[in-house]
Protein backbone atom coordinates (compact mmCIF):
# COMPACT_ATOMS: atom_id res chain seq x y z
CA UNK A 1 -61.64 -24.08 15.48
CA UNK A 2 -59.93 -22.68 18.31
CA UNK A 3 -56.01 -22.27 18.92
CA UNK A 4 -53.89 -25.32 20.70
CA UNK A 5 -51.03 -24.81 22.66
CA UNK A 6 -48.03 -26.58 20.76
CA UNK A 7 -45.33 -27.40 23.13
CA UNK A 8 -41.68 -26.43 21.74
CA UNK A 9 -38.60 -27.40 23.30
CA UNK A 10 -35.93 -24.93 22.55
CA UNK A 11 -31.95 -25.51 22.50
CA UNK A 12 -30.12 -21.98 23.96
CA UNK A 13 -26.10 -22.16 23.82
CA UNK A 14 -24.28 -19.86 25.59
CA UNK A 15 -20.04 -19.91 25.92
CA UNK A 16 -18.22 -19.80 29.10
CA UNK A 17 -16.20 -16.97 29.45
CA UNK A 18 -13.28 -18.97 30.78
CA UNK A 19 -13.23 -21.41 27.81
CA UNK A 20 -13.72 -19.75 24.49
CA UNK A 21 -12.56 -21.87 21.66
CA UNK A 22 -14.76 -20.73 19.04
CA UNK A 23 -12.74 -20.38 15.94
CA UNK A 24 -9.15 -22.23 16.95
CA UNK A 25 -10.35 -25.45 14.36
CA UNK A 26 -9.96 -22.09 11.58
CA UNK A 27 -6.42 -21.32 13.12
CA UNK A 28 -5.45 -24.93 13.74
CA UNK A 29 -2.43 -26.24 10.85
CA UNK A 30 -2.96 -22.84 8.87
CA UNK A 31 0.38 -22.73 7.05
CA UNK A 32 -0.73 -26.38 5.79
CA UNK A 33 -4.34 -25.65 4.63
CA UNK A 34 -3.11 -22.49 2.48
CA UNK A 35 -0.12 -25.13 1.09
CA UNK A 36 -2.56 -27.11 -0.10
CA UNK A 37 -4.92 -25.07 -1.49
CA UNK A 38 -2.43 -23.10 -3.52
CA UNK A 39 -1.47 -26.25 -4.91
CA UNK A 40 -4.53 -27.56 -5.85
CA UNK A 41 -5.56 -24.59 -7.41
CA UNK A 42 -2.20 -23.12 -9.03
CA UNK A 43 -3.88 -21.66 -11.88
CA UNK A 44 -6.61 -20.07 -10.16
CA UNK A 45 -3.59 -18.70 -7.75
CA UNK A 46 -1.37 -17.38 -10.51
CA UNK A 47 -4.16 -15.75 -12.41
CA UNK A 48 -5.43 -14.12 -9.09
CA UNK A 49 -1.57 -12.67 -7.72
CA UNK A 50 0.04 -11.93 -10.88
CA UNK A 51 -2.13 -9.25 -11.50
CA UNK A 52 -2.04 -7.66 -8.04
CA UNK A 53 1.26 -8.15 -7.51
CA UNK A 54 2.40 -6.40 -10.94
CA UNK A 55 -0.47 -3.46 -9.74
CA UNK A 56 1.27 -2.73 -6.23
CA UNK A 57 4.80 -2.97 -8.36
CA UNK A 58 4.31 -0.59 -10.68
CA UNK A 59 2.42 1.95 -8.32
CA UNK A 60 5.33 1.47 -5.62
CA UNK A 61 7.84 2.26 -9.00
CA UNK A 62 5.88 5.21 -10.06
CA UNK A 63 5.19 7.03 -6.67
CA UNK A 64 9.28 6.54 -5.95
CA UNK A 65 9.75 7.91 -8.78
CA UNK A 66 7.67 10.86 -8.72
CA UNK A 67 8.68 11.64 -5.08
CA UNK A 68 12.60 11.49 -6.38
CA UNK A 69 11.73 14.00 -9.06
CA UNK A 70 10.03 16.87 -7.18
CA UNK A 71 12.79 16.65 -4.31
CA UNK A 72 15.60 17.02 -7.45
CA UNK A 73 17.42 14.03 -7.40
CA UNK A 74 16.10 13.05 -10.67
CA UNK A 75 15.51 16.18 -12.77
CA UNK A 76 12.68 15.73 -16.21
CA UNK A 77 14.88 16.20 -19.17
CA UNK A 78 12.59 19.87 -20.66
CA UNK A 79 13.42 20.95 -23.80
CA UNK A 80 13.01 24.38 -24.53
CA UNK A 81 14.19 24.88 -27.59
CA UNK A 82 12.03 26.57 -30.41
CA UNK A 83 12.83 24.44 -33.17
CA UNK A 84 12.75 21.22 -31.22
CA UNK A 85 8.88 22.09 -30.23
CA UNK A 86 5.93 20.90 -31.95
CA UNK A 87 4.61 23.49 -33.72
CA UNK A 88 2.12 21.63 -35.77
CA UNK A 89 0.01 20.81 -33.01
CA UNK A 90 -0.08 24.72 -31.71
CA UNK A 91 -0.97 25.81 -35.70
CA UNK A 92 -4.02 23.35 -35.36
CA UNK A 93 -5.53 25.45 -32.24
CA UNK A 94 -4.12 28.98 -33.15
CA UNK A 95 -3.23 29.44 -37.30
CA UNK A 96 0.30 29.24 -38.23
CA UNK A 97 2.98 30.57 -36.40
C-alpha cells in the first residue's frame, strides 16, 4: 500500500489594515448588555460586589487612618500608668512582680 496524494483546500483570512473591525460587536450597546446582565443575575451580582466593595472600604479606612496617626493628627491614646498595666500576663512569662 503506497501513499495517495489527498487534495486539501485550505481557507487563509487575513484583515485589511484599513478596515479593522474585529471586536466593535463586543463594544457595540455596552452600557445595555451589563444592564441586563446585572439584572438578570442580581443575586449572583450582590454576592460577588458586596464583598469587594466592603474589602477596598475598610482597607481605604484603615490605611487613612494609619497614615493620620504617624503624621500626629490623631495621636494612640498610651497608657503608662503602673497600676493600669496588665501585670498578670507579665507574671505568666517572668514570676510575680
Amino acid at each position: 500500500m503506497g501513499k495517495q496524494p489527498v487534495k486539501m483546500r485550505a481557507v487563509v483570512y487575513a484583515l485589511s489594515p484599513f478596515q479593522q473591525k474585529i471586536m466593535s460587536g463586543l463594544w457595540k450597546d455596552l452600557p445595555a448588555k451589563i444592564t441586563h446582565k446585572v439584572s438578570e443575575n442580581w443575586i449572583s451580582a450582590t454576592l460577588l460586589l458586596t464583598p469587594l466593595v466592603g474589602t477596598y472600604t475598610y482597607v481605604q479606612n484603615f490605611k487613612e487612618k494609619e497614615k493620620l496617626e504617624h503624621s500626629g493628627i490623631i495621636q494612640k491614646k498610651l497608657d503608662l500608668n503602673p497600676k493600669s498595666f496588665n501585670w498578670d500576663f507579665c507574671s505568666k512569662y517572668w514570676g510575680k512582680h
